[in-house]
N, C-alpha and C. Protein backbone atom coordinates (compact mmCIF):
# COMPACT_ATOMS: atom_id res chain seq x y z
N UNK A 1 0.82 -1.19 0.00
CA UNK A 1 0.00 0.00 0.00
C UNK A 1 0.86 1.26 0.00
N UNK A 2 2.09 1.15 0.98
CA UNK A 2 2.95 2.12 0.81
C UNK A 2 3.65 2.44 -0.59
N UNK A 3 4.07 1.27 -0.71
CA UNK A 3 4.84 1.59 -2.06
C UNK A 3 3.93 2.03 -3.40
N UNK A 4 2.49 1.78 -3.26
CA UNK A 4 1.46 2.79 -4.61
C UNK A 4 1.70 4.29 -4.12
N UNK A 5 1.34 4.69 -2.92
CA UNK A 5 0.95 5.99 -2.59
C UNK A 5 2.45 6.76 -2.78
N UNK A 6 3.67 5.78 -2.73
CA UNK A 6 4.82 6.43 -2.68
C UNK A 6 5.40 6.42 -4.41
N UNK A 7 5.07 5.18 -5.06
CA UNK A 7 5.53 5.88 -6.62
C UNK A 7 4.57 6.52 -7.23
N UNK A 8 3.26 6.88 -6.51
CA UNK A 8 2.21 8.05 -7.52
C UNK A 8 2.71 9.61 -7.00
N UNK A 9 3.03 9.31 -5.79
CA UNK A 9 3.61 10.84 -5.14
C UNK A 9 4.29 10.74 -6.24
N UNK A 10 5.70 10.61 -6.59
CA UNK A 10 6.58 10.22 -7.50
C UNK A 10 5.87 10.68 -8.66
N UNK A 11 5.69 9.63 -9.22
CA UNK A 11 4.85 10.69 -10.90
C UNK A 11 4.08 11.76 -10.92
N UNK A 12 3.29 12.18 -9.42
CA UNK A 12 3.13 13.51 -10.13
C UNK A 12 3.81 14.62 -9.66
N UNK A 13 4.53 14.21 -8.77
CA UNK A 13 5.32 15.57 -8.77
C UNK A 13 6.35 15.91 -10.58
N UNK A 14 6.91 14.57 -10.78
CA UNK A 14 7.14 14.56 -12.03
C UNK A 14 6.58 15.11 -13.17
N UNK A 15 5.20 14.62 -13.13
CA UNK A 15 4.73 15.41 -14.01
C UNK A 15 4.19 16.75 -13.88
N UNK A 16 4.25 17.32 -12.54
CA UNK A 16 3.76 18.62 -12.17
C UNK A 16 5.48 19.05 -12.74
N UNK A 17 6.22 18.56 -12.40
CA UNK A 17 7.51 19.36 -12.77
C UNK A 17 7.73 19.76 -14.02
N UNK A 18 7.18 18.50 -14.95
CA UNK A 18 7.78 18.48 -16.50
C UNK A 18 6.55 19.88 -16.76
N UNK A 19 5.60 19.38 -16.48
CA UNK A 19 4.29 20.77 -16.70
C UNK A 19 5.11 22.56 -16.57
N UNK A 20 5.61 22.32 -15.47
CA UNK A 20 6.22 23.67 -15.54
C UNK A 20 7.53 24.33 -16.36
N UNK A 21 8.11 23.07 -16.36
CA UNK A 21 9.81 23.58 -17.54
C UNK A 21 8.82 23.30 -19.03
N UNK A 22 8.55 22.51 -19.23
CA UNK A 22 8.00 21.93 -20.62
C UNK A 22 7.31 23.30 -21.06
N UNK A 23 6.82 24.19 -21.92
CA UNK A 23 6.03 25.45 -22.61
C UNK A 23 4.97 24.66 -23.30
N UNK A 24 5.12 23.44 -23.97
CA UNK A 24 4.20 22.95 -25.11
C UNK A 24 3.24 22.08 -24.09
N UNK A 25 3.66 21.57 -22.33
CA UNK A 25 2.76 21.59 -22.18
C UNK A 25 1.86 22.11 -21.41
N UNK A 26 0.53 22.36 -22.00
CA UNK A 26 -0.55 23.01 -21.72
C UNK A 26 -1.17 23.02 -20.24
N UNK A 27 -1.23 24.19 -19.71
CA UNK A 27 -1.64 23.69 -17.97
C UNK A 27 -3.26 22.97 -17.63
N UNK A 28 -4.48 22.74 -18.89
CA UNK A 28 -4.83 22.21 -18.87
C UNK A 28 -4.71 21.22 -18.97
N UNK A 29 -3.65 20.77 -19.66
CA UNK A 29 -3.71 18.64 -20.44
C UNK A 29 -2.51 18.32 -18.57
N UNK A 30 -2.18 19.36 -18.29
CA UNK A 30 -1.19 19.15 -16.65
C UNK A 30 -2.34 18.63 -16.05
N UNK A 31 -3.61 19.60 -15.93
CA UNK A 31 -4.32 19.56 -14.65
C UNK A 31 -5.33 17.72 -15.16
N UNK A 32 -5.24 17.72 -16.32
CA UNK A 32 -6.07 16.31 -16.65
C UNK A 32 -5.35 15.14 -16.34
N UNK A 33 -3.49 15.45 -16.77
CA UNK A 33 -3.11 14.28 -16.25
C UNK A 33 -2.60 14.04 -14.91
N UNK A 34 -2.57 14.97 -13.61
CA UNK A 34 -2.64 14.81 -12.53
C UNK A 34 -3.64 14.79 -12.47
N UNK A 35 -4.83 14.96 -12.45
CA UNK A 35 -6.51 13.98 -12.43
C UNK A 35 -6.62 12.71 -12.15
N UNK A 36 -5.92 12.11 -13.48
CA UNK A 36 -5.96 10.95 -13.56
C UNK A 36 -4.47 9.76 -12.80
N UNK A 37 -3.74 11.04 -12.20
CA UNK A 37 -2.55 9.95 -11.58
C UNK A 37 -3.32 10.35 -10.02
N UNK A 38 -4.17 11.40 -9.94
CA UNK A 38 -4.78 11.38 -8.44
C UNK A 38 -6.02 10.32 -8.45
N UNK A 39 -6.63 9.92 -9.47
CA UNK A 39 -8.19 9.07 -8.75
C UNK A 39 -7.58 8.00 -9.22
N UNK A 40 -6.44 7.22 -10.26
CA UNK A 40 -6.39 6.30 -10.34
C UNK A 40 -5.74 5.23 -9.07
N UNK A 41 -4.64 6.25 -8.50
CA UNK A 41 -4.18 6.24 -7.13
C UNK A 41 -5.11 5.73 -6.25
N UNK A 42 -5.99 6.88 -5.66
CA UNK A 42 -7.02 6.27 -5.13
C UNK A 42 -8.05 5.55 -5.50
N UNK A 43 -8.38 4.59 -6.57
CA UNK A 43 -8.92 3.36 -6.57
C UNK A 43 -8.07 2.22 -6.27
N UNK A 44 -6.61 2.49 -6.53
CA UNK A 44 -5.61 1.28 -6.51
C UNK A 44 -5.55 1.21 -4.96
N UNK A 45 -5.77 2.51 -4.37
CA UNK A 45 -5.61 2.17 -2.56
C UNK A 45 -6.72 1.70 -2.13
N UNK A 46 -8.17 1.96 -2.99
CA UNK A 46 -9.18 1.02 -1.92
C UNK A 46 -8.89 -0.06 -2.16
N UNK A 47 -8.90 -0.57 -3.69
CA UNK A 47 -8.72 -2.03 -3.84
C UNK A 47 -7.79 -2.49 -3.17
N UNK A 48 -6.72 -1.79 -2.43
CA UNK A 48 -6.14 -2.94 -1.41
C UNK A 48 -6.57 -2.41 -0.14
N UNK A 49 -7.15 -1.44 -0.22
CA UNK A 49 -7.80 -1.35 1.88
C UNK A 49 -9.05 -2.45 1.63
N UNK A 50 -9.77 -2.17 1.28
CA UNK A 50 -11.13 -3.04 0.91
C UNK A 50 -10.75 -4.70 1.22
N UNK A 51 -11.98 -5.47 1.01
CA UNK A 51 -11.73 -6.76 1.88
C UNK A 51 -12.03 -7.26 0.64
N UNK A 52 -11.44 -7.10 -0.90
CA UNK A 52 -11.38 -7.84 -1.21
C UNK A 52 -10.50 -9.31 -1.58
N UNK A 53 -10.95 -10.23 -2.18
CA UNK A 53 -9.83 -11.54 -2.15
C UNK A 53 -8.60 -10.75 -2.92
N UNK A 54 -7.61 -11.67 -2.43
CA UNK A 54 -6.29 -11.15 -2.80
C UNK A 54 -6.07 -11.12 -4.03
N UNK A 55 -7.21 -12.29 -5.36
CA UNK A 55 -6.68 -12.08 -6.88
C UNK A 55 -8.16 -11.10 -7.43
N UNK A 56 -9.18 -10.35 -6.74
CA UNK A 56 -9.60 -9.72 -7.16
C UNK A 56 -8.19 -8.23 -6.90
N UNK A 57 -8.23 -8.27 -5.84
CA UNK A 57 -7.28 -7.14 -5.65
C UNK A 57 -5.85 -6.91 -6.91
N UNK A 58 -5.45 -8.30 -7.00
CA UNK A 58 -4.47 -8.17 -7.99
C UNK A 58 -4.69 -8.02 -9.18
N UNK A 59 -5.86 -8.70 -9.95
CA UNK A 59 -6.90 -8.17 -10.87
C UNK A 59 -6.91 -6.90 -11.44
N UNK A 60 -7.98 -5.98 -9.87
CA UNK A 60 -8.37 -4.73 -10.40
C UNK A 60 -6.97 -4.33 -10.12
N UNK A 61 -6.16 -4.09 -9.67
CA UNK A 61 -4.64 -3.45 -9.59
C UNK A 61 -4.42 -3.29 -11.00
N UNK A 62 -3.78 -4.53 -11.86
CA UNK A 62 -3.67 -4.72 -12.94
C UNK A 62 -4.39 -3.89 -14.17
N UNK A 63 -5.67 -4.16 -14.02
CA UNK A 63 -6.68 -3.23 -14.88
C UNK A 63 -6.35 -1.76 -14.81
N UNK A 64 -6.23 -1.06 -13.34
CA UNK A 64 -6.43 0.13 -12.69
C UNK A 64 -5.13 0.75 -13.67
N UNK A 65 -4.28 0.13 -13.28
CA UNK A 65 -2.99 0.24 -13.84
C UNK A 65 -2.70 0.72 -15.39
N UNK A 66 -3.16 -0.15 -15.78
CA UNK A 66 -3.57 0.04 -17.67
C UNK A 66 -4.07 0.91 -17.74
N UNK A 67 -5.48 0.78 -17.31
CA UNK A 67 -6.26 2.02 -18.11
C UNK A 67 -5.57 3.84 -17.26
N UNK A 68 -4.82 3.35 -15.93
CA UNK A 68 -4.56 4.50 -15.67
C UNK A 68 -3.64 5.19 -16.70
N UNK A 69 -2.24 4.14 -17.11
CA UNK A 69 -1.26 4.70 -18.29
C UNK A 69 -1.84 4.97 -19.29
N UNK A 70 -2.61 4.44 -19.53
CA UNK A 70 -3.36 4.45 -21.06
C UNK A 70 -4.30 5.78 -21.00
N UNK A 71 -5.02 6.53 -19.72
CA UNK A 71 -5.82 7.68 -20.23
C UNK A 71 -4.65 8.92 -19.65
N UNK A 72 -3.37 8.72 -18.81
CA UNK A 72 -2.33 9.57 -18.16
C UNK A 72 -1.63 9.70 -20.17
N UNK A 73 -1.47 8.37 -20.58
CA UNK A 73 -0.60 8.89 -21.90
C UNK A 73 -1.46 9.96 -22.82
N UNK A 74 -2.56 9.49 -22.79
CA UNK A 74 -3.52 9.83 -23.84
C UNK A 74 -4.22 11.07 -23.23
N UNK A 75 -3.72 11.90 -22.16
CA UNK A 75 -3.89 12.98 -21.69
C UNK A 75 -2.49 13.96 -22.11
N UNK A 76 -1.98 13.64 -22.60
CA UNK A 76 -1.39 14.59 -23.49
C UNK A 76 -1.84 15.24 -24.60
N UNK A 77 -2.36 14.26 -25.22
CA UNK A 77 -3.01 14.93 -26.69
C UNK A 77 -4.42 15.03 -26.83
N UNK A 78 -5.10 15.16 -25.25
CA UNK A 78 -6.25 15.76 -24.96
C UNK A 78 -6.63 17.07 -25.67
N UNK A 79 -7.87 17.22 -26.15
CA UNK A 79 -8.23 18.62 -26.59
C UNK A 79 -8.08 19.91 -25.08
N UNK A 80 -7.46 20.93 -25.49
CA UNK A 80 -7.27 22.07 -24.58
C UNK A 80 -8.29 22.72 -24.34
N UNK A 81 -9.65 22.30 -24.11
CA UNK A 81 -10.63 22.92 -23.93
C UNK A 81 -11.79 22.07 -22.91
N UNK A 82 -12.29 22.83 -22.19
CA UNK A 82 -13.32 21.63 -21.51
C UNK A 82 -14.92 21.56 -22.05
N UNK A 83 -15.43 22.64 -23.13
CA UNK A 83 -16.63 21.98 -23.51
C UNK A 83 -16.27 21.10 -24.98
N UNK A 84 -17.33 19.98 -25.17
CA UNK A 84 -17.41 19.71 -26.55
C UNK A 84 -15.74 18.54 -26.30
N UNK A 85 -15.45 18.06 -24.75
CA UNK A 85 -14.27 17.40 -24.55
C UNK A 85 -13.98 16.12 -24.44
N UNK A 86 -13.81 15.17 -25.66
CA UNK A 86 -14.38 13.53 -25.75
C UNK A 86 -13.62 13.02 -25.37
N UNK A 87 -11.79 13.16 -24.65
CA UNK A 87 -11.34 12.84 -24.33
C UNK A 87 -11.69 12.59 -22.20
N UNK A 88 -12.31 14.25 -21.84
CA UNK A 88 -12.73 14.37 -20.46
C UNK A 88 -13.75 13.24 -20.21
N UNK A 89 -15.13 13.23 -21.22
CA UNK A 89 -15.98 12.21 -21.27
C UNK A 89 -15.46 10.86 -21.03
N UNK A 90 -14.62 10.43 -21.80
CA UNK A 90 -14.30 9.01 -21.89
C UNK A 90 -13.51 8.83 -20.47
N UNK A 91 -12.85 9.13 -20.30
CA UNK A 91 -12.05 9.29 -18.55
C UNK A 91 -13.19 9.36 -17.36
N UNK A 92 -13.79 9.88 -17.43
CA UNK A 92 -15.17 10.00 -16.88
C UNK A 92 -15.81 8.34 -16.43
N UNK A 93 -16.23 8.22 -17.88
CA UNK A 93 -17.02 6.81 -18.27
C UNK A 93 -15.67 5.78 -17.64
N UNK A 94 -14.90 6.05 -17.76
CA UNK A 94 -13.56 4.42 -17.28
C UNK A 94 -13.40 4.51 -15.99
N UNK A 95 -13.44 5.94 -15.51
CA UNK A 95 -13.39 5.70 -14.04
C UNK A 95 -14.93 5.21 -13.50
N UNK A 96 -16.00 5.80 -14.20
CA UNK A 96 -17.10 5.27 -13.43
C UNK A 96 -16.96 3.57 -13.28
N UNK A 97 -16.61 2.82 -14.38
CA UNK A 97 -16.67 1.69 -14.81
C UNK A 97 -15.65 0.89 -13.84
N UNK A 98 -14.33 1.22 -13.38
CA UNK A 98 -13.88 1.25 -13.11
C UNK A 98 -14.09 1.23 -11.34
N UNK A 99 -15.15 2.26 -11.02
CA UNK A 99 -15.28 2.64 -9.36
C UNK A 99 -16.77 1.05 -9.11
N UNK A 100 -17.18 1.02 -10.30
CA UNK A 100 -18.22 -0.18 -10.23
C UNK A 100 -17.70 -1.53 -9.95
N UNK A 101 -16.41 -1.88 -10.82
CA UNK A 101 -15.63 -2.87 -10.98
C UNK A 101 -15.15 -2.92 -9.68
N UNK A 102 -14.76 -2.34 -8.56
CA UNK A 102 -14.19 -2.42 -7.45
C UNK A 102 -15.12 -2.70 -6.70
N UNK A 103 -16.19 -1.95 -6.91
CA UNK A 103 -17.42 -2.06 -5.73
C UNK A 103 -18.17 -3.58 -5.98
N UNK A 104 -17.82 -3.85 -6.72
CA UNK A 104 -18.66 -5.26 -7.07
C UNK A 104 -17.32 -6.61 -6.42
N UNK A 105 -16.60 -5.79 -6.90
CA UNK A 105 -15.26 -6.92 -5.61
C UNK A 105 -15.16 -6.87 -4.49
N UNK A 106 -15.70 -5.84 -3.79
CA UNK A 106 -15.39 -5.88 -2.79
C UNK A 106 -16.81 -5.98 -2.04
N UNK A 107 -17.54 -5.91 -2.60
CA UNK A 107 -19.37 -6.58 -2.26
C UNK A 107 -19.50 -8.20 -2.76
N UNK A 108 -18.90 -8.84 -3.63
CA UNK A 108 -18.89 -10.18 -3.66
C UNK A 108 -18.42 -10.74 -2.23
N UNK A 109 -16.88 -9.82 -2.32
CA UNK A 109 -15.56 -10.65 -1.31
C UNK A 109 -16.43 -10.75 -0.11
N UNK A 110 -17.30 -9.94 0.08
CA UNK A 110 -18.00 -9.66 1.89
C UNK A 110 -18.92 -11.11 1.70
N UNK A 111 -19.80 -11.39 0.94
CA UNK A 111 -20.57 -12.31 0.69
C UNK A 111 -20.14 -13.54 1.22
N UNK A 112 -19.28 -13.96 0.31
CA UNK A 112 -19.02 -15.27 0.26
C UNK A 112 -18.48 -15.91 1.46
């Protein structure tokens, strides 16, 4: 648990850093991809506070993980604007999907 909360500290100060020397990038596509290194963080920490089984946990880790690199990369070449924003939408929709996918692991794990 320590070691998530301690390499996401890690990337975003990183990327808060590169945000500020970097000019090309935009302090919006900054504030989207610390967004997404802050809630992906915190789903990867419930899924291990939460009671779920240890290969749901390793599971959603895994998943959390992906789609976190995958919308952190793809928040670079986010549109610079927030209406009319299909990139904000879709991040939206993966985390909802995403906050369901956990809640359903960790409401099985209690069950059984």
């Amino acid at each position: 648990m320590k070691r998530i909360l301690i390499i996401s500290i890690i990337i975003l100060v990183a990327n808060l850093l590169a945000g500020l020397v970097i000019t090309a990038y935009s302090p919006l596509n900054l504030l989207f991809t610390s967004m997404v290194i802050v809630i992906n963080t915190m789903l990867l920490a419930f899924a291990f506070i939460g009671r779920a089984e240890s290969t749901h946990r390793l599971s959603l880790g895994f998943i959390f993980a992906g789609v976190g690199a995958l919308e952190f990369i793809t928040g670079f070449f986010a549109p610079e604007q927030w209406t009319n924003n299909w990139w904000l939408l879709c991040t939206i929709i993966l985390t909802a999907v995403q906050s369901i996918l956990l809640f359903l692991a960790v409401y099985y794990s209690k069950e059984v």
